[in-house]
N, C-alpha and C. Protein backbone atom coordinates (compact mmCIF):
# COMPACT_ATOMS: atom_id res chain seq x y z
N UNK A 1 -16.22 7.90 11.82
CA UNK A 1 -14.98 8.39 12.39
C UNK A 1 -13.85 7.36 12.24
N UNK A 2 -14.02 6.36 12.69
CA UNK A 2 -13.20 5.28 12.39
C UNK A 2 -12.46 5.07 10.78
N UNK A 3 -13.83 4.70 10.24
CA UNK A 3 -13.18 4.48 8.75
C UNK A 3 -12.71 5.59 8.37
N UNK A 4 -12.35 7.06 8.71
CA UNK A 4 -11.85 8.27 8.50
C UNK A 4 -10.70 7.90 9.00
N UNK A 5 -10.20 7.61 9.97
CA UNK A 5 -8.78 7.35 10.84
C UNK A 5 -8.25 6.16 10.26
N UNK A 6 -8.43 5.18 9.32
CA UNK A 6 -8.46 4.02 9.04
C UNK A 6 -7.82 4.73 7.38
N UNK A 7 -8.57 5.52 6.94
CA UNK A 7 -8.28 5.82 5.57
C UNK A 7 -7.13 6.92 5.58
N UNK A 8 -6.90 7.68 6.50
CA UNK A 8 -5.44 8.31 6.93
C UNK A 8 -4.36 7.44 7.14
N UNK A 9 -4.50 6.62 7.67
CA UNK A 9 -3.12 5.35 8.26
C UNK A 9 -2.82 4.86 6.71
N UNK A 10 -4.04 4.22 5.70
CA UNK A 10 -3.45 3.59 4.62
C UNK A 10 -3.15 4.98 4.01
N UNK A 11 -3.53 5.79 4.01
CA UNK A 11 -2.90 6.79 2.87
C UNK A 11 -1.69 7.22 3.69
N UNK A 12 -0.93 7.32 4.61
CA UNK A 12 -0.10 7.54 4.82
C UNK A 12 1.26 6.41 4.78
N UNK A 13 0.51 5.08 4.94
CA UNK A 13 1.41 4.00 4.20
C UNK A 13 1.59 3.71 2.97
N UNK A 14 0.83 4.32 2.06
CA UNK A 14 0.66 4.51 0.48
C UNK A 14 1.96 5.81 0.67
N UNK A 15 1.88 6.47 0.96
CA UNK A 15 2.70 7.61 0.90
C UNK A 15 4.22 7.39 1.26
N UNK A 16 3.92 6.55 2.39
CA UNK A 16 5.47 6.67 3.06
C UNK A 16 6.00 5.69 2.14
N UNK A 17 5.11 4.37 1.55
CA UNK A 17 6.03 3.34 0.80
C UNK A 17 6.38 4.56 -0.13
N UNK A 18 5.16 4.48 -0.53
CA UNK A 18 5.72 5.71 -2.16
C UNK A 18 7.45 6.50 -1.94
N UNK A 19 6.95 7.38 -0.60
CA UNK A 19 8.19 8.25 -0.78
C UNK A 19 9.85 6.69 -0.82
N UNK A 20 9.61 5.99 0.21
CA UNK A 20 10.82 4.77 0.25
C UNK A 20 11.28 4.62 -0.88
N UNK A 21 10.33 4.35 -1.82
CA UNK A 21 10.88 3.89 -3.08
C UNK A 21 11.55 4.95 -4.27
N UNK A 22 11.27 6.29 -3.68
CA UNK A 22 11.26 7.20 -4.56
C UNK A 22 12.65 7.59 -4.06
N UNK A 23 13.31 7.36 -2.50
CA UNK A 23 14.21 7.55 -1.45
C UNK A 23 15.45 6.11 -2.47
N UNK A 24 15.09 5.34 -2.36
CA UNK A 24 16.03 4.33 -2.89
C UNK A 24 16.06 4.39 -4.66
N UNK A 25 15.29 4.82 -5.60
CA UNK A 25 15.42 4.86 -6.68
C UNK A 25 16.49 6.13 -7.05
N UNK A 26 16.32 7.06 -6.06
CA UNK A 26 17.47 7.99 -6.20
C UNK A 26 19.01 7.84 -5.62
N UNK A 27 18.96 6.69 -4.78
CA UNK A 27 20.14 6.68 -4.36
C UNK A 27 20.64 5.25 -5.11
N UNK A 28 20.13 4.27 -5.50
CA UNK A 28 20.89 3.36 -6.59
C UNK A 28 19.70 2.52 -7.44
N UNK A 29 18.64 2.49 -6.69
CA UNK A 29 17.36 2.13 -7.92
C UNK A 29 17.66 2.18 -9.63
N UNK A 30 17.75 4.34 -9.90
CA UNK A 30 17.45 4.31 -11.07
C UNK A 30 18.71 3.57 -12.16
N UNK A 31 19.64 2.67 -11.26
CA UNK A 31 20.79 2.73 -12.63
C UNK A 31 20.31 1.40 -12.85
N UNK A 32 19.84 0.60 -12.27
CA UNK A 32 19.05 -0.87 -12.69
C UNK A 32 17.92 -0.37 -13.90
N UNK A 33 18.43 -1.57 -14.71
CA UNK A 33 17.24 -1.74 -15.86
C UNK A 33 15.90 -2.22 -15.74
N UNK A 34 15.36 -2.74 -14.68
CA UNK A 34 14.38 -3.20 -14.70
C UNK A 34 13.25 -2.76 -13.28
N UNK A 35 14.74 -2.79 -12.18
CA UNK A 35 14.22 -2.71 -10.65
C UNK A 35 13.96 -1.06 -10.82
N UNK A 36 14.68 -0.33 -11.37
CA UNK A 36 14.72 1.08 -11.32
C UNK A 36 13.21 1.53 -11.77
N UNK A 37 12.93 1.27 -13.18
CA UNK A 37 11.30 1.67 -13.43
C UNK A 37 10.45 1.09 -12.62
N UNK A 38 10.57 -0.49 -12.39
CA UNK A 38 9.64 -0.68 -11.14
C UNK A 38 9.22 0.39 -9.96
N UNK A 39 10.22 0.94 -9.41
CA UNK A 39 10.63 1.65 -8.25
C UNK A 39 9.92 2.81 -8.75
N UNK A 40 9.73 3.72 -9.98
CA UNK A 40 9.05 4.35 -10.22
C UNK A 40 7.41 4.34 -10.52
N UNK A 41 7.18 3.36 -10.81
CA UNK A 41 5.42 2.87 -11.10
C UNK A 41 5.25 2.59 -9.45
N UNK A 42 6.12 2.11 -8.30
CA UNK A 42 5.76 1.98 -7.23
C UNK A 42 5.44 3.10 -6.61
N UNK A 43 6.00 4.36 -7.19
CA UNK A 43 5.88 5.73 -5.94
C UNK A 43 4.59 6.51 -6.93
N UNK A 44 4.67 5.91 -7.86
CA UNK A 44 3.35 6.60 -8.85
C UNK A 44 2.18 6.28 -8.03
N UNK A 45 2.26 5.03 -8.38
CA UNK A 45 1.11 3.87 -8.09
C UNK A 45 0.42 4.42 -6.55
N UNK A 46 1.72 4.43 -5.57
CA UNK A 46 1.54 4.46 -4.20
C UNK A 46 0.71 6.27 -3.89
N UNK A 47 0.73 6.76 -4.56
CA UNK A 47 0.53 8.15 -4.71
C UNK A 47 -1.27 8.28 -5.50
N UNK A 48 -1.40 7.66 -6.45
CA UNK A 48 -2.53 7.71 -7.25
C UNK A 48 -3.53 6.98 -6.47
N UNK A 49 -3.24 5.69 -5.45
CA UNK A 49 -3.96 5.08 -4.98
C UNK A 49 -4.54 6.00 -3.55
N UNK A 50 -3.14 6.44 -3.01
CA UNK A 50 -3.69 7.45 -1.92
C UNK A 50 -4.75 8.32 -1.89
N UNK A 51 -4.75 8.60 -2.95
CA UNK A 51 -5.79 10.14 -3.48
C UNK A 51 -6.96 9.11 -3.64
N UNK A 52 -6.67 7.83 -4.17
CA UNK A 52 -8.14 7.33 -4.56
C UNK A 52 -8.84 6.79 -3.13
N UNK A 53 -8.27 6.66 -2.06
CA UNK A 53 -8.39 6.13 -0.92
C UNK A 53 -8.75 7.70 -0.02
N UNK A 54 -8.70 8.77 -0.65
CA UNK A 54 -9.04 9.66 0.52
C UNK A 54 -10.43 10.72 -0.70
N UNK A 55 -10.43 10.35 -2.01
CA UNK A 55 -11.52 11.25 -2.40
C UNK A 55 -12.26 9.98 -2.92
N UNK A 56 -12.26 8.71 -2.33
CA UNK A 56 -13.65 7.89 -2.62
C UNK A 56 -13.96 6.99 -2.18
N UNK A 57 -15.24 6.57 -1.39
CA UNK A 57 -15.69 5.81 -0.34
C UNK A 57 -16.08 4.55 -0.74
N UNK A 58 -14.95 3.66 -1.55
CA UNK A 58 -15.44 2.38 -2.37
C UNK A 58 -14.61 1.56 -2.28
N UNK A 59 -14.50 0.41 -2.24
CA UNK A 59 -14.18 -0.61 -1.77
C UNK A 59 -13.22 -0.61 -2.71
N UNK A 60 -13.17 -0.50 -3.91
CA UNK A 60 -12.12 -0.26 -5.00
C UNK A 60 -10.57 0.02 -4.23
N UNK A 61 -10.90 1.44 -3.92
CA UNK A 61 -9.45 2.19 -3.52
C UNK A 61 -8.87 0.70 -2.34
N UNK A 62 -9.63 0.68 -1.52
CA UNK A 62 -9.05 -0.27 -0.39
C UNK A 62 -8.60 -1.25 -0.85
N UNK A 63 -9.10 -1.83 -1.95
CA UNK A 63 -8.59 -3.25 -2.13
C UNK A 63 -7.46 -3.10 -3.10
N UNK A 64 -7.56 -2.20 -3.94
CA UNK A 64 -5.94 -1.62 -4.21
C UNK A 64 -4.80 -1.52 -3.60
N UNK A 65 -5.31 -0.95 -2.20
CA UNK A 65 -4.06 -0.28 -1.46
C UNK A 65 -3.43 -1.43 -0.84
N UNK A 66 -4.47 -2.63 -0.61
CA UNK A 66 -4.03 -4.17 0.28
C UNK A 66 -3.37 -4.83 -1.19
N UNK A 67 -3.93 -4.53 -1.69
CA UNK A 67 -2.85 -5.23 -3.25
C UNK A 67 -1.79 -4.78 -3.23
N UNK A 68 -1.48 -3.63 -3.48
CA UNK A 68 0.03 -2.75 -3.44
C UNK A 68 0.53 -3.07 -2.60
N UNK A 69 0.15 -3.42 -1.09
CA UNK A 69 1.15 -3.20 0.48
C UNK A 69 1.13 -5.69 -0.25
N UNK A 70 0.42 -5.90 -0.42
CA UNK A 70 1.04 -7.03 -1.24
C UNK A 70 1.85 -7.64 -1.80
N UNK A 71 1.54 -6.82 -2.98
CA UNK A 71 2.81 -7.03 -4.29
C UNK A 71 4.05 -6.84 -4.01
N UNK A 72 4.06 -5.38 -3.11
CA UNK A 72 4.76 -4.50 -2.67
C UNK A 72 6.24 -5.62 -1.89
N UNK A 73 5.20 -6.50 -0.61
CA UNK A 73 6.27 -6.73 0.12
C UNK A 73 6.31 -8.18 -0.50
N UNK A 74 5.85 -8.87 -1.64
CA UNK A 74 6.12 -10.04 -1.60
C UNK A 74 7.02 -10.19 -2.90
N UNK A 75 7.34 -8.64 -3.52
CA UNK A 75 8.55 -8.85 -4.33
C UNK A 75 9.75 -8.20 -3.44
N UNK A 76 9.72 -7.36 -2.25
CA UNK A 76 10.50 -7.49 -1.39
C UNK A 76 11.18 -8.94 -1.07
N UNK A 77 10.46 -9.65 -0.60
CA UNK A 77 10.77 -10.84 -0.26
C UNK A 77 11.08 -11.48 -1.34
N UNK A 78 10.85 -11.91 -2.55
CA UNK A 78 11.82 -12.11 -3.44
C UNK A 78 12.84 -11.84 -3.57
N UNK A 79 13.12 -10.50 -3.26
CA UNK A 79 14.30 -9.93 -3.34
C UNK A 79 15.50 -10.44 -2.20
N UNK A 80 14.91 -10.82 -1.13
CA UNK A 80 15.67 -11.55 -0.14
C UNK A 80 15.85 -12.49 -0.03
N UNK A 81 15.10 -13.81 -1.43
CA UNK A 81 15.42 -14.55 -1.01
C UNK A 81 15.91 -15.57 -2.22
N UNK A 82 15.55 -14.89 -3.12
CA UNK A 82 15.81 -15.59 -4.51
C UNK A 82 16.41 -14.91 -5.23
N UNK A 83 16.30 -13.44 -4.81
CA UNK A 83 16.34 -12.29 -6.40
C UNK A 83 15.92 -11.74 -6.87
N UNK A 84 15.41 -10.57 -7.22
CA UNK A 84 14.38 -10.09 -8.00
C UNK A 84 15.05 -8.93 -8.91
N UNK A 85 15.09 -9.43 -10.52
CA UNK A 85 15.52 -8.76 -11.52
C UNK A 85 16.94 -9.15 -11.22
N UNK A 86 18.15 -9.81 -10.69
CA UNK A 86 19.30 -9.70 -10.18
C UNK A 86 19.64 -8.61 -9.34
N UNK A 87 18.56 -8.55 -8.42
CA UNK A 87 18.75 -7.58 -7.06
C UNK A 87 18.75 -8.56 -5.99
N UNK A 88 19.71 -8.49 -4.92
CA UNK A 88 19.26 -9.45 -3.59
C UNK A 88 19.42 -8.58 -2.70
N UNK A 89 18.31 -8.39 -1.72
CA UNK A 89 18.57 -7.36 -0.76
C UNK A 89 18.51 -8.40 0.73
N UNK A 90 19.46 -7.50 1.63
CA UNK A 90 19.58 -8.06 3.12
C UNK A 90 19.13 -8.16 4.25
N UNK A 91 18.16 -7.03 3.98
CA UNK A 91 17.17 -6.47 5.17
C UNK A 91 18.39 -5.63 6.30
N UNK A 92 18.69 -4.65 5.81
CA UNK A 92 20.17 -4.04 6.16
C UNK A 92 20.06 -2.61 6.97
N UNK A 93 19.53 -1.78 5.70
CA UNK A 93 18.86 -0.59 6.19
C UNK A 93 17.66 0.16 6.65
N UNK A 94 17.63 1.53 6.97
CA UNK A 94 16.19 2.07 7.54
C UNK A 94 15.15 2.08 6.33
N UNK A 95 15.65 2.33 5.12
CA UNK A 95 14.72 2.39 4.12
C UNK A 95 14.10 0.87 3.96
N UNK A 96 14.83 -0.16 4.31
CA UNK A 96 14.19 -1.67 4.25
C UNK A 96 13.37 -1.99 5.22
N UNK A 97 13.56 -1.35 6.09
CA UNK A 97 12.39 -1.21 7.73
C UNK A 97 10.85 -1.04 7.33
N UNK A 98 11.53 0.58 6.99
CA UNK A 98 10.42 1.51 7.08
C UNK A 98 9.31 0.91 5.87
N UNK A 99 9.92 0.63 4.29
CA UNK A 99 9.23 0.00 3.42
C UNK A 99 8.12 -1.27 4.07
N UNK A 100 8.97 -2.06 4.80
CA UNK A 100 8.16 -3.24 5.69
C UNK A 100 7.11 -2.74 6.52
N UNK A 101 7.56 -2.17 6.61
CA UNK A 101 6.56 -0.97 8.16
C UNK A 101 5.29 -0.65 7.32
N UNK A 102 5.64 0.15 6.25
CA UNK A 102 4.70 1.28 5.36
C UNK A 102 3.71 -0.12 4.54
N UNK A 103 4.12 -0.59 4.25
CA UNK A 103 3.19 -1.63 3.36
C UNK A 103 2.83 -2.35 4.33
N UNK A 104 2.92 -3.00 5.67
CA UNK A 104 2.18 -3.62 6.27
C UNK A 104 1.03 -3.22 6.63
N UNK A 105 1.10 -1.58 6.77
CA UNK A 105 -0.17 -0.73 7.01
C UNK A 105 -1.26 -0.52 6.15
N UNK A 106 -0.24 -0.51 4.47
CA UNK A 106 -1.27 -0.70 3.57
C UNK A 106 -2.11 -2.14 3.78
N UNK A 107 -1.38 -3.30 3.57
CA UNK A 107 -1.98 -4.40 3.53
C UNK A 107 -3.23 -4.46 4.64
N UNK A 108 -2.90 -4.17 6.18
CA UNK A 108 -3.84 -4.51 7.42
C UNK A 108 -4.97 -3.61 7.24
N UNK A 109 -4.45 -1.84 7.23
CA UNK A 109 -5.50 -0.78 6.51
C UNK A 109 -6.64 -1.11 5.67
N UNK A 110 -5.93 -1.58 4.59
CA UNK A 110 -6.92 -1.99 3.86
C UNK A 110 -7.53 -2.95 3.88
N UNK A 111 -7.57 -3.99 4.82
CA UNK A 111 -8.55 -5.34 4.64
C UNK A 111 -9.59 -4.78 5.62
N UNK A 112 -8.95 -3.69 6.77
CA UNK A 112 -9.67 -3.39 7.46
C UNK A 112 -10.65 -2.22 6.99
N UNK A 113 -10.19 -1.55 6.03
CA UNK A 113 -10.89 -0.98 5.38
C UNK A 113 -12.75 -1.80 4.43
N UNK A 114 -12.02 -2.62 4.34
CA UNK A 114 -12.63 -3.59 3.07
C UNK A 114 -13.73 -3.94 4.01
N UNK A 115 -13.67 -4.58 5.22
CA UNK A 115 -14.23 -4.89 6.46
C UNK A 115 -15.66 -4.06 6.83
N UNK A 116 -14.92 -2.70 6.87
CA UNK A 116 -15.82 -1.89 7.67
C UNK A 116 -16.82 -1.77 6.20
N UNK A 117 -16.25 -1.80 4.96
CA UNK A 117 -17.25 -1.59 3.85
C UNK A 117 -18.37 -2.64 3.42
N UNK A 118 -17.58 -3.86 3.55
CA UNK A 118 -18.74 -5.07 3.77
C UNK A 118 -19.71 -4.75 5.16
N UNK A 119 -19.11 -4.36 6.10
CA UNK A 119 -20.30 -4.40 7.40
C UNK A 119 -21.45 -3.45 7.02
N UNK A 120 -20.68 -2.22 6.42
CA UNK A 120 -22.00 -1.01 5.94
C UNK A 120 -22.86 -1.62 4.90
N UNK A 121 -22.52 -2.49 4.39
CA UNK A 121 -23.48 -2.81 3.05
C UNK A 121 -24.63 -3.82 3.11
N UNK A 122 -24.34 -4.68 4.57
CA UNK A 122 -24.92 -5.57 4.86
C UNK A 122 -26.76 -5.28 4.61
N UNK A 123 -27.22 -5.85 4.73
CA UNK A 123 -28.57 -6.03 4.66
C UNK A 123 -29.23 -5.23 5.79
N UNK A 124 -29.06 -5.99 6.80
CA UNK A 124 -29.05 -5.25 8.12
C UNK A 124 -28.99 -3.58 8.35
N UNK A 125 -27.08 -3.47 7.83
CA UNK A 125 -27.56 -1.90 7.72
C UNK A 125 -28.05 -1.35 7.03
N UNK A 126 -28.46 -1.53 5.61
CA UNK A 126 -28.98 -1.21 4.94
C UNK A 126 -30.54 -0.63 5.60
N UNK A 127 -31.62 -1.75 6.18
CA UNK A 127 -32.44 -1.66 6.95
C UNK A 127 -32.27 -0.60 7.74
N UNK A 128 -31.30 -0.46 8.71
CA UNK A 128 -31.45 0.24 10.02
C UNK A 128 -31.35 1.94 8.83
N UNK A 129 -30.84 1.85 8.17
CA UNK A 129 -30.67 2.96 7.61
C UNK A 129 -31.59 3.38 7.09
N UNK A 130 -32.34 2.98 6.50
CA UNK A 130 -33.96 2.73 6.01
C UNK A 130 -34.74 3.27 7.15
N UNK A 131 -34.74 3.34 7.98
CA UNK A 131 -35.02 3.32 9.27
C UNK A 131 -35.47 4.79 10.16
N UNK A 132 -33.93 5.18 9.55
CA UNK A 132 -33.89 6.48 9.98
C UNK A 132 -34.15 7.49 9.06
């Protein structure tokens, strides 16, 4: 039950980043040369991983989704603080929130995901499962 409620939260932070980026690529994303396609492989990405995080019970999808809520916010933070592509962002608007918001869930989701998949594999349960 848990790891069921656990794999809804990251797919819904896979989703919500996804939609953010798909929200800002339409309103000034796509005229950038570089940040703009990014912004599109991000709502792809964030979308393909979701599905892989809700039709398969493998450590794979999870550690994807903590990669993405990753990458995700640590070229954010580039972006605030150095640049990224000649973009500098301010941390200004709701779409800069919510992006922070949505990928933190991926990132925590998924380690916690990753977590509950190492505990099932253990030896131990393995045994008790044996068991029954």
């Amino acid at each position: 039950m848990i790891s069921w409620i656990l794999r809804v939260l990251v797919v819904l932070g896979l989703v919500g980043s996804a939609w953010v980026h798909w929200v800002v690529w339409l309103d000034w994303a796509r005229s950038t040369d570089v940040v703009g396609p990014l912004f599109l492989v991000n709502v792809v990405a964030g979308v393909v991983i979701a599905l892989g995080v809700l039709a398969w019970w493998h450590w794979l999808p999870a550690l994807l989704a903590t990669g993405f809520g990753l990458a995700t916010l640590g070229a954010y933070v580039l972006s605030l603080t150095v640049g990224l592509f000649g973009v500098r962002e301010q941390f200004e608007t709701q779409q800069e929130v919510w992006g922070v918001v949505t990928e933190a869930v991926c990132v925590v989701g998924g380690l916690a995901l990753l977590v509950l998949f190492a505990r099932r594999r253990t030896p131990a349960a393995l045994r008790e499962r044996e068991r029954v």
